[in-house]
C-alpha atoms as a PDB file:
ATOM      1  CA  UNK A   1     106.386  86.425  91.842  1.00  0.00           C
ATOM      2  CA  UNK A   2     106.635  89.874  90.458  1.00  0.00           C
ATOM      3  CA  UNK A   3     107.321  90.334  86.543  1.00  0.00           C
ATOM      4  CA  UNK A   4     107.646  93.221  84.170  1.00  0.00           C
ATOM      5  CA  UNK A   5     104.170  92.278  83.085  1.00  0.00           C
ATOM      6  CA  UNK A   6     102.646  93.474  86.705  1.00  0.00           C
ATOM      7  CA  UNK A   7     104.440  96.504  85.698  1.00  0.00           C
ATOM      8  CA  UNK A   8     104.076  97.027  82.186  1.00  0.00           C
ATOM      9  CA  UNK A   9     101.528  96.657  79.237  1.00  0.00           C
ATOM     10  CA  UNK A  10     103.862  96.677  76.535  1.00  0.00           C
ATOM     11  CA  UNK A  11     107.584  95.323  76.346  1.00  0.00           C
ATOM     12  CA  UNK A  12     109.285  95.403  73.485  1.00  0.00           C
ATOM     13  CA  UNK A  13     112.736  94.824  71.611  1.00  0.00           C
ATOM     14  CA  UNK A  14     113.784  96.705  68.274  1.00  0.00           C
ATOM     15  CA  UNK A  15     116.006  97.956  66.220  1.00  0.00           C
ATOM     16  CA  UNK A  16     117.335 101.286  66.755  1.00  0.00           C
ATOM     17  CA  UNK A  17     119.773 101.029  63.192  1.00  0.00           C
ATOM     18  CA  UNK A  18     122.287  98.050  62.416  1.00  0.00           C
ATOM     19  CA  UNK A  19     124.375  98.284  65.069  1.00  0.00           C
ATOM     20  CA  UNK A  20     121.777  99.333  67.836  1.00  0.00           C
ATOM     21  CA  UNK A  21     119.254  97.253  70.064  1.00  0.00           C
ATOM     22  CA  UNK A  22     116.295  99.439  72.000  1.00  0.00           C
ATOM     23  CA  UNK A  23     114.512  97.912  74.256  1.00  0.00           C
ATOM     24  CA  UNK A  24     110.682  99.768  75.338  1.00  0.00           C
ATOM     25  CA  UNK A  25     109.139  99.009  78.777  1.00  0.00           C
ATOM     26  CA  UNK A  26     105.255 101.229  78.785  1.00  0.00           C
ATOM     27  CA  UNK A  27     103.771 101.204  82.428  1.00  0.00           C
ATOM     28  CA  UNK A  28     100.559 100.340  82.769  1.00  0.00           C
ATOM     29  CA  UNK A  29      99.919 103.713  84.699  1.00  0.00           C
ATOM     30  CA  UNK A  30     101.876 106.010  87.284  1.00  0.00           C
ATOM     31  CA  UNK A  31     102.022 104.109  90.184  1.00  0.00           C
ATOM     32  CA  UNK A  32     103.376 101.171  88.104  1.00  0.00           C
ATOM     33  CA  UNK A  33     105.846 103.295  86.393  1.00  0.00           C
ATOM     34  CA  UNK A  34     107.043 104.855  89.966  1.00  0.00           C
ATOM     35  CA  UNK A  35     107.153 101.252  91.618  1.00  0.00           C
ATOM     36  CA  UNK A  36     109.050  99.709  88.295  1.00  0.00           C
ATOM     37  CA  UNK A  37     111.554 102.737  88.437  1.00  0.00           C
ATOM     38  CA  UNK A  38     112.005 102.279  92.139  1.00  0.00           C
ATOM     39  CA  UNK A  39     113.090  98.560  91.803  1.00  0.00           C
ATOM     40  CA  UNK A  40     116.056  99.609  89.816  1.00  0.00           C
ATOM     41  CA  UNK A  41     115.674  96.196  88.035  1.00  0.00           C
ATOM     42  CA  UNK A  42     116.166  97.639  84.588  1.00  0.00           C
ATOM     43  CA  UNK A  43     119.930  98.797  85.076  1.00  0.00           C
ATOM     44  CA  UNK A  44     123.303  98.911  83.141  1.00  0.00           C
ATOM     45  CA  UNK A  45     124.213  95.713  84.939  1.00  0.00           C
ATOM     46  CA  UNK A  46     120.839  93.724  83.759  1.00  0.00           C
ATOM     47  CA  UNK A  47     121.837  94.358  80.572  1.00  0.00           C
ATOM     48  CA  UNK A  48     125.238  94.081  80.298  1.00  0.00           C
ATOM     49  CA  UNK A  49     124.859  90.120  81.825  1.00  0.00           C
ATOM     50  CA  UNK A  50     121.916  89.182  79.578  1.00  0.00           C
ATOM     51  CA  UNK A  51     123.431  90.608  76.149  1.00  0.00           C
ATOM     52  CA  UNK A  52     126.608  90.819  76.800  1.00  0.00           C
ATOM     53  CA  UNK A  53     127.057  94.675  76.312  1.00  0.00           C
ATOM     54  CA  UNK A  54     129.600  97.032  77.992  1.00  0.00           C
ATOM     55  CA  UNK A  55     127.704  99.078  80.987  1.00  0.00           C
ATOM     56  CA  UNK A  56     129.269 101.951  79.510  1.00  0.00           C
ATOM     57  CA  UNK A  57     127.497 101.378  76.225  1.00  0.00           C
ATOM     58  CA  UNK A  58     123.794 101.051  77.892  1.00  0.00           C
ATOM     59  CA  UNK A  59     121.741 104.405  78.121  1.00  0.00           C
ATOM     60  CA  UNK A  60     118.780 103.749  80.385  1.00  0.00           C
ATOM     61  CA  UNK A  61     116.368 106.767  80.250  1.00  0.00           C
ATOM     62  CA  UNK A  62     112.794 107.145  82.126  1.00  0.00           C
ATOM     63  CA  UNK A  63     110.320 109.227  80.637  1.00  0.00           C
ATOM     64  CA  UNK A  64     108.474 109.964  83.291  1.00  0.00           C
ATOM     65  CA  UNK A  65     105.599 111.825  80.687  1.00  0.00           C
ATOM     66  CA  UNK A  66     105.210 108.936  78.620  1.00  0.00           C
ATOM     67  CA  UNK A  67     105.003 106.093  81.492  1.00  0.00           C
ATOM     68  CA  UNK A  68     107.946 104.948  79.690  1.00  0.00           C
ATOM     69  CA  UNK A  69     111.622 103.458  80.439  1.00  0.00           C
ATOM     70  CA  UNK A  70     113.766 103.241  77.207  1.00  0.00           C
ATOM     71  CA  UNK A  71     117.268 100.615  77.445  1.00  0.00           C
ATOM     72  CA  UNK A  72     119.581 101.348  73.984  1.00  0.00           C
ATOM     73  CA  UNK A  73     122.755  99.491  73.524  1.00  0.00           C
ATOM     74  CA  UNK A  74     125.039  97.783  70.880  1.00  0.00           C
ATOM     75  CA  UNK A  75     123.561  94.924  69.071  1.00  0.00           C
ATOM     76  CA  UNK A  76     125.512  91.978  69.886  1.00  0.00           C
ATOM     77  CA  UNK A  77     125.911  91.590  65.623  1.00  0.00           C
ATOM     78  CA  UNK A  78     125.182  93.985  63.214  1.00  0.00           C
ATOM     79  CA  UNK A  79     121.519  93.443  61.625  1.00  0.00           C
ATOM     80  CA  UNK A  80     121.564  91.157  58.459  1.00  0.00           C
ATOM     81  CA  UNK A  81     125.447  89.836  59.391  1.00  0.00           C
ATOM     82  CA  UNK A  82     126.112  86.190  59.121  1.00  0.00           C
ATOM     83  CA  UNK A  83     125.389  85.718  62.749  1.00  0.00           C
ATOM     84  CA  UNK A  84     122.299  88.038  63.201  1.00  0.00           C
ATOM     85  CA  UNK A  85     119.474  85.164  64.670  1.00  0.00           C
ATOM     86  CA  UNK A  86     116.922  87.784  64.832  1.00  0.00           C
ATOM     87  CA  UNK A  87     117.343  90.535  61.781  1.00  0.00           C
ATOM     88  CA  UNK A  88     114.696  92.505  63.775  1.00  0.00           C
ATOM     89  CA  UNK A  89     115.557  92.351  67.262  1.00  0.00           C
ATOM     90  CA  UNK A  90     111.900  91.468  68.071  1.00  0.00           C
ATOM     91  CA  UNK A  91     112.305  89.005  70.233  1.00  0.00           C
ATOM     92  CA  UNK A  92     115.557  89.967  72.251  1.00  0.00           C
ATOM     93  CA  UNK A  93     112.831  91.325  75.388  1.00  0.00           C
ATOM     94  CA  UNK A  94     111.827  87.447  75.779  1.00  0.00           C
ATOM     95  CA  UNK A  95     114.523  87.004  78.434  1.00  0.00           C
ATOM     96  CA  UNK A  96     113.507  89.567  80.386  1.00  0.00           C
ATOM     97  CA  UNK A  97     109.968  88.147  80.463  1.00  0.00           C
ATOM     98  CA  UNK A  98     110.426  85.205  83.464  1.00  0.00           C
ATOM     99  CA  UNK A  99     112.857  87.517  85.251  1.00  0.00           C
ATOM    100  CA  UNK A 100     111.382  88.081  89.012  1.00  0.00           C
ATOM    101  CA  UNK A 101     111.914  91.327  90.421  1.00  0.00           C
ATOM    102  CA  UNK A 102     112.240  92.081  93.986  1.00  0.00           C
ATOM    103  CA  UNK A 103     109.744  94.758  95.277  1.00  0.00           C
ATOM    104  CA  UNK A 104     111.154  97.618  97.148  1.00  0.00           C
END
């Protein structure tokens, strides 16, 4: 089974203001960033089924320089609201974690 971790050496979740979520996938080195990019796993539609987001909402950008994909979209709650579980958005990458992606 193939997971971001045989891809990546960091994955992580943040805030990007109140209303935004950011999500930061850094490859362990360009051959892992070219194979993760050509999977297409991390797309609009990923995103929009896990968190519930519009597609039209979801910027995914590659940074080819940096080894980097970047995933913004709208926080399903505004930070510090009544219903925020995770004020931080630290922890909004764990799904993504167990998620096996098919090799092309």
């Amino acid at each position: 089974m193939t997971t971001l971790l045989d891809y990546c050496s960091l994955v992580r979740s943040k805030n990007a203001g109140p209303f935004t979520l950011t999500f930061d996938f850094m490859c362990h080195d360009q051959a892992a960033y070219d194979a993760l990019v050509a999977t297409g796993f991390l797309d609009k539609h990923l995103f929009s089924t896990l968190y519930g987001a519009d597609p039209d909402r979801i910027l995914v950008v590659n940074h080819p320089s940096a080894l980097a994909v970047k995933v913004s979209l709208p926080r399903p709650t505004v930070q510090g609201g009544p219903h925020d579980t995770d004020c931080y958005a630290g922890q909004q990458y764990a799904p993504l974690m167990d998620m096996e992606i098919a090799q092309t």
